[in-house]
Protein backbone atom coordinates (compact mmCIF):
# COMPACT_ATOMS: atom_id res chain seq x y z
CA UNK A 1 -6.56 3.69 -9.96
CA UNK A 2 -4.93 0.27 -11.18
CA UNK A 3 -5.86 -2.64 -9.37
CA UNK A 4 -3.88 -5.71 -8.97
CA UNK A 5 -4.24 -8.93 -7.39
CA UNK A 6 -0.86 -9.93 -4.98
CA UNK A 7 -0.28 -13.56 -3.95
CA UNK A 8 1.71 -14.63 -1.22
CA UNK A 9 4.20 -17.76 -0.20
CA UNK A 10 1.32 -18.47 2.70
CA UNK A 11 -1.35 -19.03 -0.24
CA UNK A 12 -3.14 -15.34 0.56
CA UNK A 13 -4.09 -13.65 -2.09
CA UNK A 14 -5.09 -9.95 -1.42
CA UNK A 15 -6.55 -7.29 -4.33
CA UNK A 16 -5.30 -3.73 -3.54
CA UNK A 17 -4.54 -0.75 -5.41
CA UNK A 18 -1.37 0.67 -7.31
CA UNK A 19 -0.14 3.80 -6.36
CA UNK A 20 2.93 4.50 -9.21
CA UNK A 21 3.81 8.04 -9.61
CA UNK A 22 4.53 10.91 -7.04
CA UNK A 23 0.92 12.26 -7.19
CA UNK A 24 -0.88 8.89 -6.43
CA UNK A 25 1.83 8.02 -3.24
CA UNK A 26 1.07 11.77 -2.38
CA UNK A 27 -3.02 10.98 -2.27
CA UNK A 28 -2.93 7.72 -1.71
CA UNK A 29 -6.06 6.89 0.54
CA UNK A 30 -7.42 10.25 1.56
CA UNK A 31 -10.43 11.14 1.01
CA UNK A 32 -11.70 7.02 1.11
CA UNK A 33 -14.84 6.27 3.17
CA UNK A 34 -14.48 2.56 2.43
CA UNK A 35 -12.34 0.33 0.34
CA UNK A 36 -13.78 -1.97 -2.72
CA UNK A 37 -10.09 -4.18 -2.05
CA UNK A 38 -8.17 -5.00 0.78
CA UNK A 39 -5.34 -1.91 0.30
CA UNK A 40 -3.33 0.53 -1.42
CA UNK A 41 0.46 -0.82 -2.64
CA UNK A 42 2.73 2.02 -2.95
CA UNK A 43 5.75 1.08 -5.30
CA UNK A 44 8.73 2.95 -5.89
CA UNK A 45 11.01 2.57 -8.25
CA UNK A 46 14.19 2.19 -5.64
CA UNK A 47 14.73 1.58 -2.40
CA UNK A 48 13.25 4.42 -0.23
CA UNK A 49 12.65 5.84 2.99
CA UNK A 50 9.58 8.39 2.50
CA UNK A 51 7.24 9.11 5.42
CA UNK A 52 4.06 7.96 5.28
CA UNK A 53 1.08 9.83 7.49
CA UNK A 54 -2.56 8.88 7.93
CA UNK A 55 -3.86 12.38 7.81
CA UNK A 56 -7.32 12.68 6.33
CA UNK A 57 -7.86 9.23 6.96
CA UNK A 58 -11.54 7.63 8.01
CA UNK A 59 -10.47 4.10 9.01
CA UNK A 60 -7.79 2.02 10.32
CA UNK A 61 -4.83 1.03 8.44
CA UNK A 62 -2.14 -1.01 8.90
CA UNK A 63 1.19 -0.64 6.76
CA UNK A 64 4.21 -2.76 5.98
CA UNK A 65 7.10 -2.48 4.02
CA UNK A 66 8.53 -4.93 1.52
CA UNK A 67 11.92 -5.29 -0.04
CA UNK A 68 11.76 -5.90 -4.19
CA UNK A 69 11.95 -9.46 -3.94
CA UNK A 70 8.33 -9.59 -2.15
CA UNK A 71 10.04 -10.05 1.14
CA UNK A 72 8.40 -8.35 4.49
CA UNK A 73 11.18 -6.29 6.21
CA UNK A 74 8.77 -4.05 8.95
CA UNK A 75 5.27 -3.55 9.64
CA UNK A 76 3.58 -1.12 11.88
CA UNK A 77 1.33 -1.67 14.29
């Protein structure tokens, strides 16, 4: 998986993983027992409204959604 480091207007700075294509959004972090970065960034290439579900999933995770200008618009909880 790419990696990338993301920096934010609040001076965080957070290294997560790239998930580009159909295949790696459909995966994304099943089958993790830990994490060697702090996420998974799921990009797509316009604006979207996809479902995301936790299924298979060993740990916690938190999700938010960002608009392409790097604003937050929603997070869960």
């Amino acid at each position: 998986l790419d990696v990338v480091d993301l920096s934010f207007d609040t001076g965080q700075k957070i290294e997560v993983y790239v998930a580009m294509d159909h295949d790696t959004r459909s995966h994304g972090l099943r089958g993790f027992k830990e994490l060697d970065v702090d996420g998974m960034l799921f990009y797509f290439p316009s604006p979207s409204s996809a479902p995301f579900t936790m299924e298979g999933m060993s740990m916690d995770l938190d999700i938010a959604w960002f608009d392409r200008t790097g604003k937050l618009i929603d997070h869960g909880t």
